[in-house]
Protein backbone atom coordinates (compact mmCIF):
# COMPACT_ATOMS: atom_id res chain seq x y z
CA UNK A 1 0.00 0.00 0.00
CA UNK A 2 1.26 3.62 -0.95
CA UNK A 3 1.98 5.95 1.93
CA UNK A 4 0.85 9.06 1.93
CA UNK A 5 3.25 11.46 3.21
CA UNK A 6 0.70 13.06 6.09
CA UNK A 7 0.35 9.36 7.51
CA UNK A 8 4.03 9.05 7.50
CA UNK A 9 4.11 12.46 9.06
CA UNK A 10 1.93 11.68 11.86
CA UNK A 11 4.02 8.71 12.49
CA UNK A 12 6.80 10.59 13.17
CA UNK A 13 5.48 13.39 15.22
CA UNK A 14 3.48 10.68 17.50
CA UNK A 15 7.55 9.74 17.85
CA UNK A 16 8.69 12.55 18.24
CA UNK A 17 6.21 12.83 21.32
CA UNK A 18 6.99 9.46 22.63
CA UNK A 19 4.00 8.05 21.91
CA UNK A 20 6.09 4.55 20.51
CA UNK A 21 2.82 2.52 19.79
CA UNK A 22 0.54 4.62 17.87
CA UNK A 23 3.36 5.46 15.18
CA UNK A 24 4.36 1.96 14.64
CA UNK A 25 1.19 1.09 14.14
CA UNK A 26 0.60 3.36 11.31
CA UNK A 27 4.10 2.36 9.49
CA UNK A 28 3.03 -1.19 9.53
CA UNK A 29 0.52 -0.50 7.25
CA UNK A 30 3.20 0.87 5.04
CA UNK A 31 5.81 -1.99 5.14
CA UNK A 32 6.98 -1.68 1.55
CA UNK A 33 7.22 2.43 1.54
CA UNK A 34 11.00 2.83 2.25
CA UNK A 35 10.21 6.05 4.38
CA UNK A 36 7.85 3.79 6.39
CA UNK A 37 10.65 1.52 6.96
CA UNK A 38 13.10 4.11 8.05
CA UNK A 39 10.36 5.20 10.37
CA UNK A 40 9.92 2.26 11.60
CA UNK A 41 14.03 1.23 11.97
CA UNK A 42 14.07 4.59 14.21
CA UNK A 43 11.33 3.32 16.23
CA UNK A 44 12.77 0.09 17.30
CA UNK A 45 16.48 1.58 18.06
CA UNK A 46 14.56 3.46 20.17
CA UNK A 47 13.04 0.19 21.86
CA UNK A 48 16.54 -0.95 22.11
CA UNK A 49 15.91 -4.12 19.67
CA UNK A 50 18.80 -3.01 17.48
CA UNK A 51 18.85 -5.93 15.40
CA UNK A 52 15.23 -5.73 14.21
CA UNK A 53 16.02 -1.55 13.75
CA UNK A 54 19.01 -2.93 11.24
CA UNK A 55 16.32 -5.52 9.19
CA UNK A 56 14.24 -2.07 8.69
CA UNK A 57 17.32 -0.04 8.22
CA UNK A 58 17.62 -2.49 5.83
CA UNK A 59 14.42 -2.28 3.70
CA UNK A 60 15.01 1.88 3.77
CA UNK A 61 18.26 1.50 2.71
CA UNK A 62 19.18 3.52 5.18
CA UNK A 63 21.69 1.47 7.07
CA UNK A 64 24.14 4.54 7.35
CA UNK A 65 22.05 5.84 10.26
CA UNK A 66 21.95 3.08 12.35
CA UNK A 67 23.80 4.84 14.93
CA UNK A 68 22.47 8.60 14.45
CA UNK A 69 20.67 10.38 17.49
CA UNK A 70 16.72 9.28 16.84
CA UNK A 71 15.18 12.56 17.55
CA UNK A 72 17.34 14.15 15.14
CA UNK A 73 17.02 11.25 12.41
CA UNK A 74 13.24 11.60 13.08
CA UNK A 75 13.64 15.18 12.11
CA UNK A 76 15.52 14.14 9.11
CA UNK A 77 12.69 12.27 7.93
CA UNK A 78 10.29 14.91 8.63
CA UNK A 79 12.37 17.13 6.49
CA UNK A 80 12.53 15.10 3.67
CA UNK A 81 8.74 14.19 3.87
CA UNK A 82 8.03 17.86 3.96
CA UNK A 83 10.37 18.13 1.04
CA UNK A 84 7.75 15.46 -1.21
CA UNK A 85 4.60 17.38 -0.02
């Protein structure tokens, strides 16, 4: 399923606030968008499960952030999404 870029938004913003749950569950529903998976990759380095964040670093191909600062790579993404509005 295609993501639209305000779903993907929310996800990170609901991240961004902590709220860990509610933005995973809306970039499951978006497994094959590579932004989805980067989301998602952020989310579980922040749960500590570092090598399920490297299998979705891997489907973003994204791996070069594995080890950047989440709030900031959560930024990133909300850049880049705002970019593709």
């Amino acid at each position: 399923m295609n993501a639209p870029n305000t779903e993907l938004l929310k996800a990170v913003e609901l991240a961004l606030a902590g709220d860990w749950d509610a933005a995973h569950q809306i970039v499951q529903q978006y497994e094959d968008n590579e932004i989805a998976a980067w989301i998602h990759a952020v989310l579980h380095k922040v749960e500590g499960d570092t090598s399920n964040a490297r299998y979705w670093y891997h489907q973003a191909n994204q791996l070069n952030h594995l080890t950047d600062e989440p709030n900031a790579e959560l930024n990133t993404i909300k850049m880049k999404l705002n970019s593709e509005s």
